[in-house]
Protein backbone atom coordinates (compact mmCIF):
# COMPACT_ATOMS: atom_id res chain seq x y z
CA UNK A 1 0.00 0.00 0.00
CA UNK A 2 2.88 2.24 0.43
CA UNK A 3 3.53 2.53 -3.00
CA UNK A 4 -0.12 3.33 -4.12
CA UNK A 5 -0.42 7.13 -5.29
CA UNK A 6 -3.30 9.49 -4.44
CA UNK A 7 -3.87 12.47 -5.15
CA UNK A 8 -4.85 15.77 -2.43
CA UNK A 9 -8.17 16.98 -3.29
CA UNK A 10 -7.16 20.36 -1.95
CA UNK A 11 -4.33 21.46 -3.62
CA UNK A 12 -3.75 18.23 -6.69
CA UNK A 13 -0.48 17.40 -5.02
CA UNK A 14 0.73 13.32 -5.69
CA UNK A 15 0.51 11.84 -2.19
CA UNK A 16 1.22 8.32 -1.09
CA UNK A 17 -2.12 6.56 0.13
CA UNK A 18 -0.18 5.12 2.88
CA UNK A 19 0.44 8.73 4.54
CA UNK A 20 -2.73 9.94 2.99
CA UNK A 21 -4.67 7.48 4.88
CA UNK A 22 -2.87 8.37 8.11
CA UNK A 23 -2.81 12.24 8.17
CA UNK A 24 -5.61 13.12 6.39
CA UNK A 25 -8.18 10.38 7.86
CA UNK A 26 -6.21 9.75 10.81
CA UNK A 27 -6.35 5.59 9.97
CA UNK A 28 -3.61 3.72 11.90
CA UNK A 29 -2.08 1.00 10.33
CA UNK A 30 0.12 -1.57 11.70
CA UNK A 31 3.28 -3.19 10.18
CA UNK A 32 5.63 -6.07 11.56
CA UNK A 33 3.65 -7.02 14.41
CA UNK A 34 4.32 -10.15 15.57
CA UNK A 35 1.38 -12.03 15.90
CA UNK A 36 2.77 -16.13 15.94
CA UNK A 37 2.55 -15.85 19.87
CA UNK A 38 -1.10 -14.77 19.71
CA UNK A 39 -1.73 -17.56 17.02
CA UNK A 40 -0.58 -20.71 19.06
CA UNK A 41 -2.98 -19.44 21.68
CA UNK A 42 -5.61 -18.81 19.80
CA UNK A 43 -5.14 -22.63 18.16
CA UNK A 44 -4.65 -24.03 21.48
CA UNK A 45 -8.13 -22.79 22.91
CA UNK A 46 -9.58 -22.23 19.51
CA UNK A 47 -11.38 -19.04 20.17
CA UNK A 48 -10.11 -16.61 17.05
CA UNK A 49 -11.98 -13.45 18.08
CA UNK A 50 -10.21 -11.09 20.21
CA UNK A 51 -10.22 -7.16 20.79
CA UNK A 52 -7.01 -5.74 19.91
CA UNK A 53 -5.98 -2.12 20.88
CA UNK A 54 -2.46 -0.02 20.30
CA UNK A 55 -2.70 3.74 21.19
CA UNK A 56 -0.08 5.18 19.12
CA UNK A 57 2.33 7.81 21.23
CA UNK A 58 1.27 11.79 19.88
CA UNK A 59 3.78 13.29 18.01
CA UNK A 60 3.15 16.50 16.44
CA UNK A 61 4.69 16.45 12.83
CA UNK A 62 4.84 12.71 12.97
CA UNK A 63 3.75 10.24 10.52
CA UNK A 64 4.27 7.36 12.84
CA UNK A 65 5.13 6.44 16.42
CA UNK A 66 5.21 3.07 18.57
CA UNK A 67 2.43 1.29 20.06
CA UNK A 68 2.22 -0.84 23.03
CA UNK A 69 -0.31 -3.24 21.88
CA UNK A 70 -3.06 -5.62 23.88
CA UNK A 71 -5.30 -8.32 22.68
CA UNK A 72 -8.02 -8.74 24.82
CA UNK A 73 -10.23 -12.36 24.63
């Protein structure tokens, strides 16, 4: 997705849809999470459905931060 080119619709200019997604409609995406931990449990009780949360950390000017992610089941 980071590759994909939009377009502003205030001004024309070529944006990524990765950071167009994030700073314009403020939707957090995740990448490298490491999930194989969460997997084997979910296989070993077989319940799949889970809440998972990560408030990212504010950071004016930012395009990203780290997250300190739960799963909740």
């Amino acid at each position: 997705m980071g590759n994909e080119i939009t377009f502003d619709p205030n001004n024309g200019f070529k944006l990524l849809l990765h950071a167009a997604l994030m700073r314009n409609l403020e939707i957090a995406m995740c990448e490298l999470l490491m999930l194989d931990e969460l997997g084997k449990d979910c296989a070993n009780d077989r319940q799949y459905s889970f809440l998972y949360a990560a408030a990212p950390i504010i950071i004016e000017k930012a395009s990203g931060s780290p997250v300190n992610p739960i799963v909740v089941k």
